[in-house]
Protein backbone atom coordinates (compact mmCIF):
# COMPACT_ATOMS: atom_id res chain seq x y z
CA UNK A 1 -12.75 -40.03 34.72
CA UNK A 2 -14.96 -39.17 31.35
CA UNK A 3 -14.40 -35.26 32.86
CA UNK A 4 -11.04 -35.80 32.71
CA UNK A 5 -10.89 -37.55 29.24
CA UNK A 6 -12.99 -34.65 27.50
CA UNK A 7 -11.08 -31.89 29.46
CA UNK A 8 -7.61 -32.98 28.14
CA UNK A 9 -9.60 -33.83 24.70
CA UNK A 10 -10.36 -29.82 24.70
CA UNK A 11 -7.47 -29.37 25.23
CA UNK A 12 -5.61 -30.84 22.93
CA UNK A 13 -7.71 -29.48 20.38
CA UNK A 14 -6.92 -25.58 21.19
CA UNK A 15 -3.04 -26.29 21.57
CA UNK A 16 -3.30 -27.98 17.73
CA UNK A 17 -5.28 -24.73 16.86
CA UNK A 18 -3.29 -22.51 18.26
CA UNK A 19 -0.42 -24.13 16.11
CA UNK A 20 -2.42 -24.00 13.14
CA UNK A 21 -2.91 -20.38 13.58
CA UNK A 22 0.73 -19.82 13.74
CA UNK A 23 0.96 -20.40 9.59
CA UNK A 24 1.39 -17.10 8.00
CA UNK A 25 0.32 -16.27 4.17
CA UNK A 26 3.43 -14.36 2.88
CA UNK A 27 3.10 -12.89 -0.30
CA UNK A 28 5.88 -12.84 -2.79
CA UNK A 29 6.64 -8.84 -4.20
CA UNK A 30 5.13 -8.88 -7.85
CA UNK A 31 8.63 -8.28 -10.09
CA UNK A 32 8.63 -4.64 -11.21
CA UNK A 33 9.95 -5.79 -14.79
CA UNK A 34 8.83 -8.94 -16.23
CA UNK A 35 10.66 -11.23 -18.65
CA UNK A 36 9.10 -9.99 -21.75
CA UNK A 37 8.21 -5.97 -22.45
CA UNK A 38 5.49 -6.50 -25.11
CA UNK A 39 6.91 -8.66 -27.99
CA UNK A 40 10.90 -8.13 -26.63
CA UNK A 41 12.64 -10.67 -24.99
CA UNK A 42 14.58 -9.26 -21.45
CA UNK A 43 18.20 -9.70 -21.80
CA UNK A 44 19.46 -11.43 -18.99
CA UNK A 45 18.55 -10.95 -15.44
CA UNK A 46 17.14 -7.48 -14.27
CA UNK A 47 19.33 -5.58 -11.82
CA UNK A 48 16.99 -5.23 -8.95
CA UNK A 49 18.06 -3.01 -5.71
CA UNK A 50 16.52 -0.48 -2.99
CA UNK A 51 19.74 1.62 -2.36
CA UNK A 52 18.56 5.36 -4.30
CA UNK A 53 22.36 5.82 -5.10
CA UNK A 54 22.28 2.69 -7.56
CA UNK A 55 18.68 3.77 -8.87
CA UNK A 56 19.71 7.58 -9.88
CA UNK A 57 23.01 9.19 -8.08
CA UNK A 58 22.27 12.57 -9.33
CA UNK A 59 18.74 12.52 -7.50
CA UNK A 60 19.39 10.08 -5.00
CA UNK A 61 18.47 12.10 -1.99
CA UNK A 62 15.12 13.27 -3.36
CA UNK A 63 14.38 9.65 -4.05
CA UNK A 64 14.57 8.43 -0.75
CA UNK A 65 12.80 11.89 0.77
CA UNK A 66 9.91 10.93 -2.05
CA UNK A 67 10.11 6.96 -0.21
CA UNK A 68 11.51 4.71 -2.91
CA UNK A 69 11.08 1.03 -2.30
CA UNK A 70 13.01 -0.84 -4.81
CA UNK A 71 13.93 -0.43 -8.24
CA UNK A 72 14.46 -2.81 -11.36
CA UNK A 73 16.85 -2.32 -14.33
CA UNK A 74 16.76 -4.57 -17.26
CA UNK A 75 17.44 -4.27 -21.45
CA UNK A 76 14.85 -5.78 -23.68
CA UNK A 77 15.51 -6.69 -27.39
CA UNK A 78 18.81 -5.84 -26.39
CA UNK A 79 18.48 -2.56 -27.08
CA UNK A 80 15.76 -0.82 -25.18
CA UNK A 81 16.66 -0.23 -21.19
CA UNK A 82 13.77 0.21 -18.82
CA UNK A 83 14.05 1.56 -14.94
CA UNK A 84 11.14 0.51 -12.80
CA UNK A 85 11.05 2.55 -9.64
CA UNK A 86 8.00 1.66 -6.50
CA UNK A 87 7.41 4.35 -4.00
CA UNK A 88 5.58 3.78 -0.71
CA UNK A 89 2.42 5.62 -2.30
CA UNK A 90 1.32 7.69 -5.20
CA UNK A 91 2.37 10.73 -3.86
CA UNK A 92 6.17 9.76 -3.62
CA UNK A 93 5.96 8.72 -7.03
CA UNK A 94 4.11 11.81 -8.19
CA UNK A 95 6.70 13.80 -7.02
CA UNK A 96 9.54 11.69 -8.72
CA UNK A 97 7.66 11.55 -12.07
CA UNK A 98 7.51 15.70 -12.17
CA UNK A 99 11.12 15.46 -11.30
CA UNK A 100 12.25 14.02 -14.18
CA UNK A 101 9.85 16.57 -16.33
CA UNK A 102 11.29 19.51 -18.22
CA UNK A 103 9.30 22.56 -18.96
CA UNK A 104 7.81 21.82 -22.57
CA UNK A 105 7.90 18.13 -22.86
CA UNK A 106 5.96 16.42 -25.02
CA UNK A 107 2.89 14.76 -23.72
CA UNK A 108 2.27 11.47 -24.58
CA UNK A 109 -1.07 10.19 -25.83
CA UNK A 110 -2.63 6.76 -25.84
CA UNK A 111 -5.41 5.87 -28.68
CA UNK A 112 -7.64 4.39 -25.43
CA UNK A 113 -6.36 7.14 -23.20
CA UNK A 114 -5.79 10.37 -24.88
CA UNK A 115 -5.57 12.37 -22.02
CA UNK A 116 -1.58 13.07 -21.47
CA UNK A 117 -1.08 13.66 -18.01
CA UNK A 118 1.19 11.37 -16.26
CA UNK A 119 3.02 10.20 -19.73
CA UNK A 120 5.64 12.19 -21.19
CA UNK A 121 8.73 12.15 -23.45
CA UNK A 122 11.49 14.04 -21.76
CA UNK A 123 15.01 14.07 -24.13
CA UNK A 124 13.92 11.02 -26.00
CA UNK A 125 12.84 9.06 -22.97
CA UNK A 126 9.11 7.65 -22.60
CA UNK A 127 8.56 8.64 -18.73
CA UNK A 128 4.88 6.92 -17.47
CA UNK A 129 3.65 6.91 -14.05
CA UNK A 130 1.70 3.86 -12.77
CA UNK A 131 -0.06 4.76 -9.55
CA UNK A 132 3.16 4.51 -7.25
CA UNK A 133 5.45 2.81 -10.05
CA UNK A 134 7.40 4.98 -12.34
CA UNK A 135 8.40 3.60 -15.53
CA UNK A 136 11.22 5.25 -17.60
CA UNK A 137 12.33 3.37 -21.10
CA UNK A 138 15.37 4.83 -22.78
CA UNK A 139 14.47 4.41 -26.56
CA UNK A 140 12.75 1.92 -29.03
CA UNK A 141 9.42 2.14 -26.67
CA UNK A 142 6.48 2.47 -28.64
CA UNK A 143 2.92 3.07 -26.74
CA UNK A 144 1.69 -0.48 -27.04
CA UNK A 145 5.09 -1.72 -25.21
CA UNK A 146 4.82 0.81 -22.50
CA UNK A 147 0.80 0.15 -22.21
CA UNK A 148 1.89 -3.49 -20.84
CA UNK A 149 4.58 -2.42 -18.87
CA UNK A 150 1.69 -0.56 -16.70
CA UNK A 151 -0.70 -3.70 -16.67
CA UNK A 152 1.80 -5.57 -15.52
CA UNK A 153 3.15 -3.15 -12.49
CA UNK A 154 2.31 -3.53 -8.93
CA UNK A 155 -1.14 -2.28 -8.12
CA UNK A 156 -2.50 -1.28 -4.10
CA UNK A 157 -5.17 -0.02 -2.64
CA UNK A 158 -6.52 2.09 0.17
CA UNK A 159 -5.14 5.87 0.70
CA UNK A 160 -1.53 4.99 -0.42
CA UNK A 161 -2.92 4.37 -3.65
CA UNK A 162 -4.36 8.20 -3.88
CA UNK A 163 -2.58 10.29 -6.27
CA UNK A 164 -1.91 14.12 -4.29
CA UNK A 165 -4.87 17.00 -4.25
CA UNK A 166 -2.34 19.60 -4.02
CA UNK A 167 -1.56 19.53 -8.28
CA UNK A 168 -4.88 19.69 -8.97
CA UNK A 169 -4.97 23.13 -7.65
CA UNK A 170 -2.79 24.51 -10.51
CA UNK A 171 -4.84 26.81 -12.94
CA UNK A 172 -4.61 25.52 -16.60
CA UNK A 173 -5.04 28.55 -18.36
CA UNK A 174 -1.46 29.86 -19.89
CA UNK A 175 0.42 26.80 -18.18
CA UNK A 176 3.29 25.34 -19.67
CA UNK A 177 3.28 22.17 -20.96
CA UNK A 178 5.06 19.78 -18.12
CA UNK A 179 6.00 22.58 -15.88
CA UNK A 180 3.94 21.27 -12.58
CA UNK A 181 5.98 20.24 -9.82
CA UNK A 182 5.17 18.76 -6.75
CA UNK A 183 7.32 18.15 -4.19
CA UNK A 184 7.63 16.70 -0.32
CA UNK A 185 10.70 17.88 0.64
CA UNK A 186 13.47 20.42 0.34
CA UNK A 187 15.87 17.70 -1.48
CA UNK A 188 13.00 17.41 -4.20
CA UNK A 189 12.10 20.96 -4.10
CA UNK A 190 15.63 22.10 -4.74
CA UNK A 191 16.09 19.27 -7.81
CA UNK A 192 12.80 21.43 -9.64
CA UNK A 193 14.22 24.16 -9.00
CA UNK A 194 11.67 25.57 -6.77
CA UNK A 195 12.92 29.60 -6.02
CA UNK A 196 11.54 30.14 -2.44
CA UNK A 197 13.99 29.60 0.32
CA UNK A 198 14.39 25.94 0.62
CA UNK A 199 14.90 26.19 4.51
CA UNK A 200 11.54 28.56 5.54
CA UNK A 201 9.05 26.92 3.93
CA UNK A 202 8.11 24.28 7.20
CA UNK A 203 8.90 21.00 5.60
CA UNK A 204 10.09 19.47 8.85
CA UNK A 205 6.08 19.65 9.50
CA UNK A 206 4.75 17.87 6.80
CA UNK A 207 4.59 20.36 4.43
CA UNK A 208 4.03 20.25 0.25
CA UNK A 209 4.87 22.00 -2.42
CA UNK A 210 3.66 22.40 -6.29
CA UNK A 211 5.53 24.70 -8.55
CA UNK A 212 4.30 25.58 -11.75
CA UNK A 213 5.47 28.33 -15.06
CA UNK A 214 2.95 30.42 -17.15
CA UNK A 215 3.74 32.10 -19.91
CA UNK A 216 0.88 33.61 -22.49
CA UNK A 217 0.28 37.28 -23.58
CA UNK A 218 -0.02 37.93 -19.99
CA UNK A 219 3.58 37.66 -19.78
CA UNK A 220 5.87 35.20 -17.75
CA UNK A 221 4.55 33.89 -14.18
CA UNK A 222 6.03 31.19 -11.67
CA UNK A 223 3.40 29.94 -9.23
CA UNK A 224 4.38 28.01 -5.62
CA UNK A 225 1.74 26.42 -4.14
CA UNK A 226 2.13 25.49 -0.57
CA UNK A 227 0.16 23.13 2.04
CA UNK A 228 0.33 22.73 5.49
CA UNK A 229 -1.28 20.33 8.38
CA UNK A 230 -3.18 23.43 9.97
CA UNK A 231 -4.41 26.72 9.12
CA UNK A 232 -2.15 28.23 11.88
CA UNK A 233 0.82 26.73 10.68
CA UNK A 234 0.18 27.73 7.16
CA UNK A 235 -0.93 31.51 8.23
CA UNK A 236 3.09 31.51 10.19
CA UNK A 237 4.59 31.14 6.99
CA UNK A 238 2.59 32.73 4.73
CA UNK A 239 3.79 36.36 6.60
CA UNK A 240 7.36 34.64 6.63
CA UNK A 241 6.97 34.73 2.47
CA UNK A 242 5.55 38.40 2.79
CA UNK A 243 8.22 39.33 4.99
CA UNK A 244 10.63 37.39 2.58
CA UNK A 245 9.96 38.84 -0.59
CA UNK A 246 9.92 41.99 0.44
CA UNK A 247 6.69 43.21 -1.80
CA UNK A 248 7.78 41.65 -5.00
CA UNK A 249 5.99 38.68 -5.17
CA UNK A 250 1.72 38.43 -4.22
CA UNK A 251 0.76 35.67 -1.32
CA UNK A 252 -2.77 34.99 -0.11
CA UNK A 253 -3.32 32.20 2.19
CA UNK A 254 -6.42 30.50 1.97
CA UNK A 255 -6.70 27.81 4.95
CA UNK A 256 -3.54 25.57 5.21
CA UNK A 257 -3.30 26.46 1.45
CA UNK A 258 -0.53 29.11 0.87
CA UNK A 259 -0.32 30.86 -2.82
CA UNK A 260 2.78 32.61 -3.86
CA UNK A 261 2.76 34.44 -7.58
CA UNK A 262 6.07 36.01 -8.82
CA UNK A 263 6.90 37.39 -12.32
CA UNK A 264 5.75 39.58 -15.12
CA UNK A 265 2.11 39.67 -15.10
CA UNK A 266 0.33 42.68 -13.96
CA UNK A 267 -0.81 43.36 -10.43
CA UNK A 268 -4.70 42.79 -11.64
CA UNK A 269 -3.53 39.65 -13.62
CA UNK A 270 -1.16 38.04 -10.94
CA UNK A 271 -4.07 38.80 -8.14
CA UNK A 272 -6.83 37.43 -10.62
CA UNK A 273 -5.30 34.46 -10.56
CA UNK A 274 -4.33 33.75 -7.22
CA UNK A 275 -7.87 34.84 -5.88
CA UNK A 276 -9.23 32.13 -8.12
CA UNK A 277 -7.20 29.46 -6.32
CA UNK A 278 -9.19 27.46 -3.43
CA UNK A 279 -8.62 24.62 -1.22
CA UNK A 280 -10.98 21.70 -1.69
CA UNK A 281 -11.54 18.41 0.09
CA UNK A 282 -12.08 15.34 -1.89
CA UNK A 283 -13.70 12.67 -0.49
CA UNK A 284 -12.93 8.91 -1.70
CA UNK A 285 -14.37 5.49 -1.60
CA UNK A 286 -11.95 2.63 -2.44
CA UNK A 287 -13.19 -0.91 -2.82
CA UNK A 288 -10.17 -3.73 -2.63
CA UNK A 289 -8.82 -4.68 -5.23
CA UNK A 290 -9.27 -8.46 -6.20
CA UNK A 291 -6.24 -10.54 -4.91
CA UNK A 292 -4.13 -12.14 -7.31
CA UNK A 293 -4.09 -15.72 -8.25
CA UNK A 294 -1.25 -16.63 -6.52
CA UNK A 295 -1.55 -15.34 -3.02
CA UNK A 296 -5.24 -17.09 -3.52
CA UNK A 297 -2.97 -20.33 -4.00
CA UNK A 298 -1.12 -19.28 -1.21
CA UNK A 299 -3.89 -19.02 0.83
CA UNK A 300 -5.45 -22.14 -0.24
CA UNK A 301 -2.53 -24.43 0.62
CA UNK A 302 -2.04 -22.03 4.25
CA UNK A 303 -5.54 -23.00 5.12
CA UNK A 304 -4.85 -26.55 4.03
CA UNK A 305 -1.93 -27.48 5.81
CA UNK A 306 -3.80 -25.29 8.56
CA UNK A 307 -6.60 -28.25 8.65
CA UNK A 308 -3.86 -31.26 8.16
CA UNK A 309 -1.88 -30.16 11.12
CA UNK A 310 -4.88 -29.56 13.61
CA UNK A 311 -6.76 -32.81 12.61
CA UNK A 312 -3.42 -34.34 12.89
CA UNK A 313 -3.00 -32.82 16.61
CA UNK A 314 -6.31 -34.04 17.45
CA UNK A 315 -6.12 -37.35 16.58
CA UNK A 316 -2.20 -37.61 18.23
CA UNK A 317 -4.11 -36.18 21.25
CA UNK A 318 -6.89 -38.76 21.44
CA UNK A 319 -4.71 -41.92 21.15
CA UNK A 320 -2.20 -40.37 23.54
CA UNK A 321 -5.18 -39.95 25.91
CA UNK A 322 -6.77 -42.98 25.52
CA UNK A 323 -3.66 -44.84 26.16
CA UNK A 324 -2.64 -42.23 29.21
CA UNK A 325 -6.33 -42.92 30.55
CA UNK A 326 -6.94 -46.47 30.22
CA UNK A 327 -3.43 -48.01 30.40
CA UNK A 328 -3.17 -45.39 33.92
CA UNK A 329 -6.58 -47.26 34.94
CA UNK A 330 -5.25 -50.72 34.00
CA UNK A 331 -2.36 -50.12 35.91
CA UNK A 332 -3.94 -49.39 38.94
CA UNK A 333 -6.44 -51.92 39.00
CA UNK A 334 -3.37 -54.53 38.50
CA UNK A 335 -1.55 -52.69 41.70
CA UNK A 336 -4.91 -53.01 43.89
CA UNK A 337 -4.67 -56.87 42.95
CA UNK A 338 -7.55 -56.74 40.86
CA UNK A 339 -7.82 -57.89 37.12
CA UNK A 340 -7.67 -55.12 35.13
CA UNK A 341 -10.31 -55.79 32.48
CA UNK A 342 -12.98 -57.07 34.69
CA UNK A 343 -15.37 -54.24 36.42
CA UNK A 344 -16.67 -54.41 39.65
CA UNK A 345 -20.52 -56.06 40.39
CA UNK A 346 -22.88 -53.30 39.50
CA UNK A 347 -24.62 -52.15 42.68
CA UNK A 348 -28.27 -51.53 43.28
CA UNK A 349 -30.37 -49.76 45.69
CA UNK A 350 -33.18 -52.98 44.83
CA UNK A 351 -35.80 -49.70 44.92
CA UNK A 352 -38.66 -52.17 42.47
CA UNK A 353 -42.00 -52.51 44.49
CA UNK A 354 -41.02 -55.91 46.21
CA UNK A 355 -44.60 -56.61 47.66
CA UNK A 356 -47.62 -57.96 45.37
CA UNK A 357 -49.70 -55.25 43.72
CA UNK A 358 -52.82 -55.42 46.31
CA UNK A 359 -56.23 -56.97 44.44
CA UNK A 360 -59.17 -54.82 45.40
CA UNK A 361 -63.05 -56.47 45.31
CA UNK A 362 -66.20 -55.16 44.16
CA UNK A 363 -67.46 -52.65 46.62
CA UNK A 364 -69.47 -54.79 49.87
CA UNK A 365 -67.07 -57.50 49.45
């Protein structure tokens, strides 16, 4: 009978476990634009949506090739309109933040971060790109205002949080300002006006693109930078591009890196500078960022209510045992005619010595 009461106690306990385990932490999406931009006040609600058509018509279909998420719309001070738009990593957002570039825009410079790249002004708007959020404020945003905007946008981890190799490739002397693009797919490609055949360059297997303008006493240069999964892959379409261009452009594969140079430089300038391209590998270590304060909360109360519900199970389960088991035993001692509190005489084997301990004498008694 005890075997039985502690089997069906163990019992009990891993069904109210397995219940407790059943709670799920869901975390809320962190709002891409907040109720206050800096010292503005956010007129009204923000218009919030995941349909690329409402977040940009004209480049709708490169926004959903690049992966857009969601997007937020809202006016602060009732004057200044910000767009927030989150891409499924930093590479989709990459490539939507060098769409909206024109050749020659204005960098823009931070006093704790002078360095310009990722922050422009493009036609009077104050374009920023935050890891995989891109921020784009019509007028009226000073630095300072834009500054918070990026502290308060989503931040990730892990690879989706690496920004793309391929730009980095892109030689910096006689480059335009602003005149890198990158892009993952013909829709983007043909919005930067990339000027390769849209439809030869491989993108249905994975492949990316960088486009970038020089222009210095050299002359005028445009420079596509292509990568592919595999060497092989890459060395198929590099001689498709030879075979395309018929001679008037240089290409030099290097790997699954493919390097096309076409314009006004010299021969000796144009294969200078390609030669002095190469593929690297970087190699990263991310550590996790610390969760926020409210999925911590979140957690908190799961693990709570977690603990309520299982101590709750357990002690349900132990009364309804204890009543099963002794009220079953009860019951049957009543049916066998017996009373059912009263236990039967203890038995005994009698096994005690029942003779006298035997006295022994002094040796030659």
């Amino acid at each position: 009978m005890r075997c039985l009461r502690c089997f069906c106690i163990v019992v009990g306990f891993g069904w109210g476990l397995a219940v407790a385990q059943t709670a799920t932490v869901v975390d809320v999406p962190v709002p891409l634009l907040g109720p206050m931009m800096g010292n503005a006040v956010r007129t009204g609600d923000a218009v919030v949506g995941t349909d690329p058509a409402q977040a940009d018509a004209t480049r709708a279909a490169a926004l959903k090739e690049d992966g857009l998420q969601r997007f937020a719309r809202a006016t602060y001070g009732g004057r200044t309109q910000v767009e927030a738009l989150e891409f499924n990593d930093a590479s989709g957002a990459k490539a939507a933040f060098t769409m909206y570039l024109k050749d020659g825009a204005l960098g823009l410079k931070w006093d704790d971060a002078p360095d310009p790249q990722n922050r422009a002004v493009v036609d009077g708007r104050t374009i920023v790109l935050a890891q995989t959020v891109l921020l784009i404020a019509e007028k009226g945003a000073d630095n300072a205002t834009m500054m918070a905007l990026v502290a308060a946008s989503p931040k990730i981890g892990g690879p989706r949080s690496q920004p793309p190799l391929l730009p980095t490739f892109v030689p910096s002397r006689g480059l335009m300002p602003n005149s890198v693009r990158y892009a993952l797919g013909p829709e983007g490609y043909a919005v930067v006006g990339g000027q390769l055949d849209v439809k030869t360059l491989g993108w249905e297997k994975s492949a990316e693109a960088v486009t970038a303008h020089y222009a210095d006493r050299r002359g005028r240069e445009s420079l596509t930078l292509l990568l592919y999964p595999t060497p092989q892959i890459a060395g198929e379409h590099a001689r498709a591009l030879e075979a395309q261009t018929a001679g008037n452009a240089k290409v030099r594969r290097e790997g699954e890196l493919v390097i096309v140079a076409e314009g006004t430089f010299s021969p000796d300038d144009t294969q200078n500078m390609i030669e002095n391209i190469h593929l690297r590998s970087e190699v990263t270590f991310d550590k996790p960022l610390p969760p926020k304060f409210e999925t911590e909360i979140r957690k908190t109360y799961s693990l709570l209510t977690s603990i309520a519900i299982l101590s709750g199970m357990g002690a349900l389960a132990a009364i309804v045992l204890g009543l099963s088991l002794g009220g079953g035993r009860a019951l049957v001692r009543k049916m066998q005619g017996k009373d059912a509190a009263t236990d039967a005489e203890f038995l005994s084997l009698h096994l005690d010595n029942q003779n006298p301990r035997a006295k022994l004498g002094p040796p030659g008694s």
